[in-house]
Structures are given as C-alpha cells and as structure tokens.
N, C-alpha and C. Protein backbone atom coordinates (compact mmCIF):
# COMPACT_ATOMS: atom_id res chain seq x y z
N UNK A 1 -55.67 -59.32 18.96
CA UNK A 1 -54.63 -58.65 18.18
C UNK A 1 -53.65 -57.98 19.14
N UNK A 2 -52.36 -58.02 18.81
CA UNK A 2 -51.51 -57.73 20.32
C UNK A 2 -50.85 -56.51 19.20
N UNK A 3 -50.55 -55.55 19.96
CA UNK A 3 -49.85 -54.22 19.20
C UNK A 3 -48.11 -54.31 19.19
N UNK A 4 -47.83 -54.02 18.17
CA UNK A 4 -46.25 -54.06 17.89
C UNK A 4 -45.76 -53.37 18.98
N UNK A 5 -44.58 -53.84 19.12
CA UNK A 5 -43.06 -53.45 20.18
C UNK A 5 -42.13 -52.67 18.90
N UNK A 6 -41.77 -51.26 19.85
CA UNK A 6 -40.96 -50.43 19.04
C UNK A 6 -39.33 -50.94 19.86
N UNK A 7 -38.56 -51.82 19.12
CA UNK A 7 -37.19 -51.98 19.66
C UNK A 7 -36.16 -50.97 19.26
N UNK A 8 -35.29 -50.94 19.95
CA UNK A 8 -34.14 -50.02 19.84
C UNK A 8 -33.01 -51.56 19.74
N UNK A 9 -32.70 -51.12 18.57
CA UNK A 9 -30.99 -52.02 18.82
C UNK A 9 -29.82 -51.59 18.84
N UNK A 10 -29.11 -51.62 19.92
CA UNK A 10 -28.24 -51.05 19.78
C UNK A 10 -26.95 -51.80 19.67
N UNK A 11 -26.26 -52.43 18.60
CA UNK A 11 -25.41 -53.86 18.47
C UNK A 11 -24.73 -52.70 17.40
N UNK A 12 -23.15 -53.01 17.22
CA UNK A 12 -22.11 -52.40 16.70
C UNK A 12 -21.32 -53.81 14.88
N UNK A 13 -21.87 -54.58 15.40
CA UNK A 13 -21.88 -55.56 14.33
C UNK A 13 -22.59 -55.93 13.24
N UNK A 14 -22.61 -55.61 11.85
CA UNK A 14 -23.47 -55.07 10.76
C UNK A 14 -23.78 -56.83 10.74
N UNK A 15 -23.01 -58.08 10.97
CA UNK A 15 -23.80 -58.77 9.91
C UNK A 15 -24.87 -59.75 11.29
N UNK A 16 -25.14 -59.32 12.68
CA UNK A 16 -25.69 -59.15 13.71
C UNK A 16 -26.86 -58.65 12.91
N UNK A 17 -26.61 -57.44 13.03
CA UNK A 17 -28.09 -56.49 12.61
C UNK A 17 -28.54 -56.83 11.39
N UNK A 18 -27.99 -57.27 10.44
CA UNK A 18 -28.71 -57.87 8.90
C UNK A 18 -29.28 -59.34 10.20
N UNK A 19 -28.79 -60.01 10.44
CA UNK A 19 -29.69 -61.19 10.99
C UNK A 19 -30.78 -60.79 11.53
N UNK A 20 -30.56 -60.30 12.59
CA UNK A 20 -31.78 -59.37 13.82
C UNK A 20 -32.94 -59.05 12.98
N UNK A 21 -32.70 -58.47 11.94
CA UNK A 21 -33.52 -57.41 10.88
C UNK A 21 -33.86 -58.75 10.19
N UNK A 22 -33.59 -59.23 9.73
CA UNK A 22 -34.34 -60.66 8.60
C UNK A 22 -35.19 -61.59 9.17
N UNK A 23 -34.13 -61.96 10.73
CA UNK A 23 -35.40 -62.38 11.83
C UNK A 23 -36.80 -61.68 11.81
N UNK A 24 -36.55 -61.08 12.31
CA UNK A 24 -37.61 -59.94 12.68
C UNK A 24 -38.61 -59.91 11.73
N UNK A 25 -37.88 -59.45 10.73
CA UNK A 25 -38.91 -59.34 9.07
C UNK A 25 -39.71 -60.31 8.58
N UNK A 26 -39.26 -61.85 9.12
CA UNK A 26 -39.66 -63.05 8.68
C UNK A 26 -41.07 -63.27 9.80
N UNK A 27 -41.30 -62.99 10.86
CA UNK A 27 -42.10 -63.10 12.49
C UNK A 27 -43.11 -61.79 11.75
N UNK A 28 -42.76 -60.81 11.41
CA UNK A 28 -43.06 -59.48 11.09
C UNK A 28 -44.46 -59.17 12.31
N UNK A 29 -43.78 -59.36 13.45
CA UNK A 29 -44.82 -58.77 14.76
C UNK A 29 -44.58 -57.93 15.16
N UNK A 30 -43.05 -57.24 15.32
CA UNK A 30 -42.23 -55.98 15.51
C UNK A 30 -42.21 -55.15 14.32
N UNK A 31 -42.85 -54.23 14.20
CA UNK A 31 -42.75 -53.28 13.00
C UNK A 31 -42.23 -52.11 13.47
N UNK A 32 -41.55 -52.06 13.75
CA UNK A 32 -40.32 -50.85 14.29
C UNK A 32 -39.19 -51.34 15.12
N UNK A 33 -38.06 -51.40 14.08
CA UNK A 33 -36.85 -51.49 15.03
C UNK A 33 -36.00 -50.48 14.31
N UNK A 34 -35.76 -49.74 15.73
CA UNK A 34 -34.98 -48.46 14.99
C UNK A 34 -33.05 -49.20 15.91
N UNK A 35 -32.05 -48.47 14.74
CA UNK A 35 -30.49 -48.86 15.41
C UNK A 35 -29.87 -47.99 15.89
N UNK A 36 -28.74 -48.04 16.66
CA UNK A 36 -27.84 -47.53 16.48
C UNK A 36 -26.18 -48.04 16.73
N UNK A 37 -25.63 -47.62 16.49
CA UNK A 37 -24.24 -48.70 16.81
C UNK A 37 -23.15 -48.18 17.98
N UNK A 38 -23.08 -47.75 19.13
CA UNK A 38 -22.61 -47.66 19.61
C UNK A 38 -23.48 -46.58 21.07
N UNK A 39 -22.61 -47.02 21.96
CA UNK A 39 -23.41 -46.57 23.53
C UNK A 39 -23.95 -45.25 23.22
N UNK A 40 -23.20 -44.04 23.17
CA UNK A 40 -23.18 -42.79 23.16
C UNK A 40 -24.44 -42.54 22.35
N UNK A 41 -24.31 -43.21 20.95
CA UNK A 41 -25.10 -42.97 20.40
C UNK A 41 -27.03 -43.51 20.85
N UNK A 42 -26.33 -44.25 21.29
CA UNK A 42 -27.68 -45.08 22.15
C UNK A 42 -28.55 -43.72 23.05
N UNK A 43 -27.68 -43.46 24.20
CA UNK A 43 -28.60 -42.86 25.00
C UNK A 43 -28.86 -41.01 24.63
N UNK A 44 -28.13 -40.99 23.21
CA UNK A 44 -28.60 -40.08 22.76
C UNK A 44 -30.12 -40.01 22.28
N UNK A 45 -30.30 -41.34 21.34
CA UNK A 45 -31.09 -41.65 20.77
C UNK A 45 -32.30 -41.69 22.47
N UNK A 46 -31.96 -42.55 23.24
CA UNK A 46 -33.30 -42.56 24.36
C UNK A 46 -33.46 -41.06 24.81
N UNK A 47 -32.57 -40.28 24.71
CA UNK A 47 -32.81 -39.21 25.41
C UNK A 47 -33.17 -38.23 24.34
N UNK A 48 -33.61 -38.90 23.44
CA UNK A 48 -34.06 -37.84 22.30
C UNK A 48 -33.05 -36.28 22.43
N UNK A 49 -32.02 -36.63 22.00
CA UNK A 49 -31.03 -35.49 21.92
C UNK A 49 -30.58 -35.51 20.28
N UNK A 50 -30.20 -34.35 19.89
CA UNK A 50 -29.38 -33.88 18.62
C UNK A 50 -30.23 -34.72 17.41
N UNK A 51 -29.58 -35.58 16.70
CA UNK A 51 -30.53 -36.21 15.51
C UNK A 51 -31.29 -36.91 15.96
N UNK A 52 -31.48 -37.21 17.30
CA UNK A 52 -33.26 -38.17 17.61
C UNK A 52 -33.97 -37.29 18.14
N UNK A 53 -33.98 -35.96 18.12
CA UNK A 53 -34.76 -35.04 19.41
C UNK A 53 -36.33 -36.14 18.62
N UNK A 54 -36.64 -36.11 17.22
CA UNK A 54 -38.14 -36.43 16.99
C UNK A 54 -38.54 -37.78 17.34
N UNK A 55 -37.16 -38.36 17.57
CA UNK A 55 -37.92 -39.86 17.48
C UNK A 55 -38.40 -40.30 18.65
N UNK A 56 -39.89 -41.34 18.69
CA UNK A 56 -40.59 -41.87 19.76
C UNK A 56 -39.49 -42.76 20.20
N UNK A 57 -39.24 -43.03 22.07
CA UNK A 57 -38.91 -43.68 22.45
C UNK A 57 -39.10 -44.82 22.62
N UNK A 58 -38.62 -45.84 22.21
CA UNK A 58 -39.23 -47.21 22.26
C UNK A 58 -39.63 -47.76 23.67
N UNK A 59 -40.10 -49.01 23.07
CA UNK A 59 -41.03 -50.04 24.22
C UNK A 59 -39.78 -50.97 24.53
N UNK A 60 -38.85 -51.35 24.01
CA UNK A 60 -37.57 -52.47 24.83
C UNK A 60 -36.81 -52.20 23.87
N UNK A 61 -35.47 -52.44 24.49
CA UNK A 61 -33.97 -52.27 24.04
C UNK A 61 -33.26 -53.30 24.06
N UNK A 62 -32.55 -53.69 22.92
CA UNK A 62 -32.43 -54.91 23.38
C UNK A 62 -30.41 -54.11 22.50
N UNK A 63 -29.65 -54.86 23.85
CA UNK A 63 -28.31 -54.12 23.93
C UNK A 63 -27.12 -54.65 24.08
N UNK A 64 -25.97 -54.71 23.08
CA UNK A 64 -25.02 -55.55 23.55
C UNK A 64 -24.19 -55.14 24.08
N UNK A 65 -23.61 -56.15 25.03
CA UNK A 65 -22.08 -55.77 26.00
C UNK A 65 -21.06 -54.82 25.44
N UNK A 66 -20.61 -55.42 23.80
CA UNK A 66 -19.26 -54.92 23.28
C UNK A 66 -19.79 -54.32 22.62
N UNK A 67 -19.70 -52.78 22.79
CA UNK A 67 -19.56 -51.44 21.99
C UNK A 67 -18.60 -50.74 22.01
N UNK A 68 -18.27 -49.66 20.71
CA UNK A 68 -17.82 -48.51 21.31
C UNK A 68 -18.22 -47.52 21.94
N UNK A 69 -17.28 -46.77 22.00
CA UNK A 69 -17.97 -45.28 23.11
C UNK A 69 -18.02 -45.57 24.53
N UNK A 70 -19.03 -46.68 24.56
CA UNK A 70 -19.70 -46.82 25.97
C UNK A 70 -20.36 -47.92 26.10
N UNK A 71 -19.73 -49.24 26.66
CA UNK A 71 -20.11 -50.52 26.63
C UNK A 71 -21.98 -50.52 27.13
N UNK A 72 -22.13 -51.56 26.73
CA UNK A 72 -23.38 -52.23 27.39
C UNK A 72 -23.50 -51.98 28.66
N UNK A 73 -23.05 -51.92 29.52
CA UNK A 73 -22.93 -52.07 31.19
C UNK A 73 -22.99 -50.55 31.20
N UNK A 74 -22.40 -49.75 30.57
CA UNK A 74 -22.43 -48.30 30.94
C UNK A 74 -23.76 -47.72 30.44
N UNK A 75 -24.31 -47.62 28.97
CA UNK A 75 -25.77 -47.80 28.90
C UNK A 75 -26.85 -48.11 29.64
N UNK A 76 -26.67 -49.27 29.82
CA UNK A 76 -27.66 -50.16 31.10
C UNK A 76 -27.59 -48.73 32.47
N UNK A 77 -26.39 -48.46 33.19
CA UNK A 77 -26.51 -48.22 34.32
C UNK A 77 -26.72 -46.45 34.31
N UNK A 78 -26.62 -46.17 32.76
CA UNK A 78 -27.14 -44.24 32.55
C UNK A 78 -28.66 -44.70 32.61
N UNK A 79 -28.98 -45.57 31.78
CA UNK A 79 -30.38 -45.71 31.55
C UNK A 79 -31.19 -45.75 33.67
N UNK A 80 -30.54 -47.01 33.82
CA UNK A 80 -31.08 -47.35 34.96
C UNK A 80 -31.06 -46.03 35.84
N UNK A 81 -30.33 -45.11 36.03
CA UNK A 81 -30.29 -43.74 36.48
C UNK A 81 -30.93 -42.99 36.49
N UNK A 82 -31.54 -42.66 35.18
CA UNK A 82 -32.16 -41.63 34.38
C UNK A 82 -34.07 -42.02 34.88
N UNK A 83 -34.28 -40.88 35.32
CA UNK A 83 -35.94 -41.46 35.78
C UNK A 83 -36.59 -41.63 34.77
N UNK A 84 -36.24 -41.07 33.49
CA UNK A 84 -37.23 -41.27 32.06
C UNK A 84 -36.88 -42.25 31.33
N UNK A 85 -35.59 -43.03 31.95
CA UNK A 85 -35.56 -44.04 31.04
C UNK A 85 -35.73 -45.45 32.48
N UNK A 86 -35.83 -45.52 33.39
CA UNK A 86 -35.41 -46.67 33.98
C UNK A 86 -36.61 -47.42 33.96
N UNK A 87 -37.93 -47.07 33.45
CA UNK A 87 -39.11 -48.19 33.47
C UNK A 87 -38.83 -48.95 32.21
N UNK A 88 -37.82 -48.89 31.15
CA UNK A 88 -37.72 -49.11 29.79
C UNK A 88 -37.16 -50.72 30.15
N UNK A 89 -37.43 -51.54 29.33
CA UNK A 89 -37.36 -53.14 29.63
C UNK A 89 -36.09 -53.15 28.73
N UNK A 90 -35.00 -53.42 29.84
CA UNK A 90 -33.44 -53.66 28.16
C UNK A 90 -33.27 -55.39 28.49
N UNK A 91 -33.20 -55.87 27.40
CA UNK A 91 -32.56 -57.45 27.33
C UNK A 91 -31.04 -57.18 26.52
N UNK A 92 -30.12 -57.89 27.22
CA UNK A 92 -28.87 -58.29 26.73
C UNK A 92 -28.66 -59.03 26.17
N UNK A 93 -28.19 -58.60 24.87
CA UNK A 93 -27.82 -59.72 23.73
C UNK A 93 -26.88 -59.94 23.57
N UNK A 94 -25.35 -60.93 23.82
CA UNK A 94 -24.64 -60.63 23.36
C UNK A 94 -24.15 -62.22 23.02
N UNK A 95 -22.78 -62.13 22.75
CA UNK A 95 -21.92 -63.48 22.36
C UNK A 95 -21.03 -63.99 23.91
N UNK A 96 -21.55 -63.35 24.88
CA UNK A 96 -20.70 -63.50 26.28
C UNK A 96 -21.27 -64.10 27.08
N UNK A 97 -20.66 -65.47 27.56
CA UNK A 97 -21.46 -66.38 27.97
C UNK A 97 -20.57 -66.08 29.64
N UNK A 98 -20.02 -65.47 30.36
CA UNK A 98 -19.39 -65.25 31.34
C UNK A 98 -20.53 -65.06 32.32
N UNK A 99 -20.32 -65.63 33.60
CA UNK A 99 -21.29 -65.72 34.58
C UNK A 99 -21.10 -64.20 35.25
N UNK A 100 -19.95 -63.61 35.09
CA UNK A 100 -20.03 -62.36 35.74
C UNK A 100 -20.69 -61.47 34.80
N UNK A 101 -20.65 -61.52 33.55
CA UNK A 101 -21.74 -60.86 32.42
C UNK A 101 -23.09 -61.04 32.58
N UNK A 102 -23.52 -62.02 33.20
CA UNK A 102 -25.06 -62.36 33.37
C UNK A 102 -25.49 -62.09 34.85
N UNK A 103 -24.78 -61.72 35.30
CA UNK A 103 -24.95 -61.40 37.44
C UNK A 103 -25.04 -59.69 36.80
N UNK A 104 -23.67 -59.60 36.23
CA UNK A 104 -23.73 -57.84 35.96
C UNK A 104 -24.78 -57.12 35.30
N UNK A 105 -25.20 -58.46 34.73
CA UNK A 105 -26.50 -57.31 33.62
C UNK A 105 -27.76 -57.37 34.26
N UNK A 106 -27.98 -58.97 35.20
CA UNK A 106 -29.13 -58.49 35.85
C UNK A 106 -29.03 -57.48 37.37
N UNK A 107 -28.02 -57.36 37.74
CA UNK A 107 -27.65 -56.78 39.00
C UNK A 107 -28.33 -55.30 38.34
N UNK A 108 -27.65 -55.08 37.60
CA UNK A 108 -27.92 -53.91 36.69
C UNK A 108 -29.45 -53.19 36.11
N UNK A 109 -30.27 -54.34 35.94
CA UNK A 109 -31.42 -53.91 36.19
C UNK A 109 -31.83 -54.47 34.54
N UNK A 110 -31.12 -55.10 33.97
CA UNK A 110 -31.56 -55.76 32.61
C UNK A 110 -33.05 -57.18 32.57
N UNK A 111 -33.71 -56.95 32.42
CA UNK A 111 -34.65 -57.95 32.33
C UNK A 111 -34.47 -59.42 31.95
N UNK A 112 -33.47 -59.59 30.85
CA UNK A 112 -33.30 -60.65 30.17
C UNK A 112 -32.04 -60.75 29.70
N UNK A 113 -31.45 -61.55 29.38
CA UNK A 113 -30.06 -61.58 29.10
C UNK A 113 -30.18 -63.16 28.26
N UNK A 114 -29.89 -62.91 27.20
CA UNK A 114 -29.54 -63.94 25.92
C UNK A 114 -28.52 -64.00 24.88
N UNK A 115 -27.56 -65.11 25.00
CA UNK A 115 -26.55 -65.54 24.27
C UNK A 115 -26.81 -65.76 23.04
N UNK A 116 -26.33 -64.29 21.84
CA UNK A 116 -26.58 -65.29 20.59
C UNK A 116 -25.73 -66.43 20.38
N UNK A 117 -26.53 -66.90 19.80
CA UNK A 117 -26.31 -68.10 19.11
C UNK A 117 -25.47 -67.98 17.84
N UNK A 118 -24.44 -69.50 17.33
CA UNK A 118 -23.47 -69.60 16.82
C UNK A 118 -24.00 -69.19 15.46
N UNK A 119 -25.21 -70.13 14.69
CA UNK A 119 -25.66 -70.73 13.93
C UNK A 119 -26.24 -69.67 13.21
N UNK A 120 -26.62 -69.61 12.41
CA UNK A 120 -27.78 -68.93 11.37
C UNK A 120 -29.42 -69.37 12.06
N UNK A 121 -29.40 -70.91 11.50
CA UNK A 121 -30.83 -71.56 12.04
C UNK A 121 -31.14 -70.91 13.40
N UNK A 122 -29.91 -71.50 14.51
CA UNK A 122 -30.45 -71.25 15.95
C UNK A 122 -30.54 -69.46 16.13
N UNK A 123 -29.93 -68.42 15.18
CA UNK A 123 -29.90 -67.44 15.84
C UNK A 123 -31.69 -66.66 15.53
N UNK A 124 -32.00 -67.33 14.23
CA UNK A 124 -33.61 -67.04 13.76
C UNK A 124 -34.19 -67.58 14.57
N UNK A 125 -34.47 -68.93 15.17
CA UNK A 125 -34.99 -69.07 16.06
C UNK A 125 -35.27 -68.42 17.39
N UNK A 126 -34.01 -67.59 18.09
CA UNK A 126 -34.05 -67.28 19.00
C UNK A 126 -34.81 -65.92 18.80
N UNK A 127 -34.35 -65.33 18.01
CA UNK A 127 -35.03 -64.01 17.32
C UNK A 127 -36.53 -64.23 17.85
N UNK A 128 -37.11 -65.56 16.59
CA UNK A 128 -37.91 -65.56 16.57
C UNK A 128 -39.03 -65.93 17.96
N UNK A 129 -38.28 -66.97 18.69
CA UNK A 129 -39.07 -66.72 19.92
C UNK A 129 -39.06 -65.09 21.11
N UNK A 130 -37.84 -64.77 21.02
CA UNK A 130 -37.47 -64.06 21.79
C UNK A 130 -39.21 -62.67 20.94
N UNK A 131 -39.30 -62.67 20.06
CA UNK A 131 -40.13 -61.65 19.53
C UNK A 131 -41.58 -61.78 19.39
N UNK A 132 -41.60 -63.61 19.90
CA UNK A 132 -43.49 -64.06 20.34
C UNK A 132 -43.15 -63.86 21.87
N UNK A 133 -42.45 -64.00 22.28
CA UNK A 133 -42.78 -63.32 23.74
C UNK A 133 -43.06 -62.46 23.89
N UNK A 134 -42.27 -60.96 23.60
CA UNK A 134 -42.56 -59.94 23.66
C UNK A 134 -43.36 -59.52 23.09
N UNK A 135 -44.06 -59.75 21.90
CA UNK A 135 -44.88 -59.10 21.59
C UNK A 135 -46.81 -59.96 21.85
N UNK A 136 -46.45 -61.27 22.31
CA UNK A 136 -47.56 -62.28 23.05
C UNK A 136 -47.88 -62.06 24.46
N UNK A 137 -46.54 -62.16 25.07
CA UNK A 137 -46.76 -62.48 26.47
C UNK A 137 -46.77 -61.47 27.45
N UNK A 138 -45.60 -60.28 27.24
CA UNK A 138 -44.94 -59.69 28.04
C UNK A 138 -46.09 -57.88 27.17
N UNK A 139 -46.16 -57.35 28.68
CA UNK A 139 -45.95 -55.91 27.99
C UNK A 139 -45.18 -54.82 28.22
N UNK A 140 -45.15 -54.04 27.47
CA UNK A 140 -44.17 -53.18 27.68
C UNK A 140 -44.96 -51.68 27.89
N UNK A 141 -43.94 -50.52 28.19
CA UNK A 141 -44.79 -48.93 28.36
C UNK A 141 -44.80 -48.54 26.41
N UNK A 142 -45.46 -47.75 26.67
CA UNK A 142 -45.72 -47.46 25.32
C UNK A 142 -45.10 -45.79 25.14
C-alpha cells in the first residue's frame, strides 16, 4: 500500500485545474491537492503565512511558468533559497515547450519538467501517469 502525495498546484488557469482535478480524481492515489493561483500566493501558502499559517506543507509542487505576481522561475528560485522549502520536489507544468524553459527550470533545481498536452485524452493520461509515478515509484518528504 503506498501512502498518498499531498500536491500543491499552483496553475493560474481554471479550466487547467478542472482537468488536473478530474485527472487526479479518476487515478484517486493523490488525496490531497490543495491550489493556488498565482506565485505570491504560492509561497505564502509553503511558508505557511496569513491564510495558510494551518495548512500542512505538501510532499511535491507541481508549478507553472505563466503566473501572476511572480512567475514560475521566481517561485522555483524563493523556494530553492529558503532552507525549509528547498528539499520540496517541484515539477514544471506548463504549455512552454522552449529549450531555455527546460535548461531554466532544471538549472533551477525543478525535478521534472512536463509539457501539457494539447488534448483532453493526452492531458489525462499524462496526469495519470505522471501520478503512478509519484505516488509508485518516487518518494517524497512528508
């Protein structure tokens, strides 16, 4: 029996996160994915500040490039900074297939970096593998 992964998503695109969330729901191996939509709000949320002081910090983040506030890259590199957050596993999700987007995010200290997909079908799929890994193969801090 392998124990659920608490994700953080932090994606600014509602019909993204209705997919992510239906994925997810359909695999139902992740039983906690908490959101938020934009950077600021992100490393509020990891740093348990203001409306997250209660909430547990998750096990992986999975984070896209294009936000407001405070892109993906700026997230990534507070996180990577921060000694309480830099053991935290972030994968990049985004729609940016640019080779300097995928050097920058792993330079950066991102674990994984994955292009959604166009499709409906292919984007459940990816979900769906991307969420037997993590919660099969890979572990995370708790």
């Amino acid at each position: 029996m392998t124990e659920p992964v608490e994700l953080l998503l932090v994606e600014d695109n509602e019909d993204d996160i209705v997919l992510i969330e239906e994925a997810f729901a359909d695999a139902r191996l992740m039983n906690v994915i908490s959101k938020v939509r934009d950077g600021e709000e992100a490393l509020a949320y990891l740093r348990q500040e203001g409306p997250y002081r209660q909430t547990r910090r998750p096990g992986l983040v999975l984070l896209d490039i294009n936000l407001p506030k405070k892109n993906g890259f700026e997230v990534l590199d507070a996180m990577k900074a921060d000694p309480q957050l830099q053991s935290l596993p972030v994968v990049m999700l985004t729609t940016s297939d640019r080779e300097d987007d995928i050097v920058r995010s792993y330079a950066g200290g991102a674990c994984s970096y994955i292009r959604k997909p166009m499709s409906l079908d292919q984007f459940a799929k990816v979900v769906k593998d991307f969420e037997l890994y993590w919660t099969m193969v890979s572990r995370v801090p708790r």
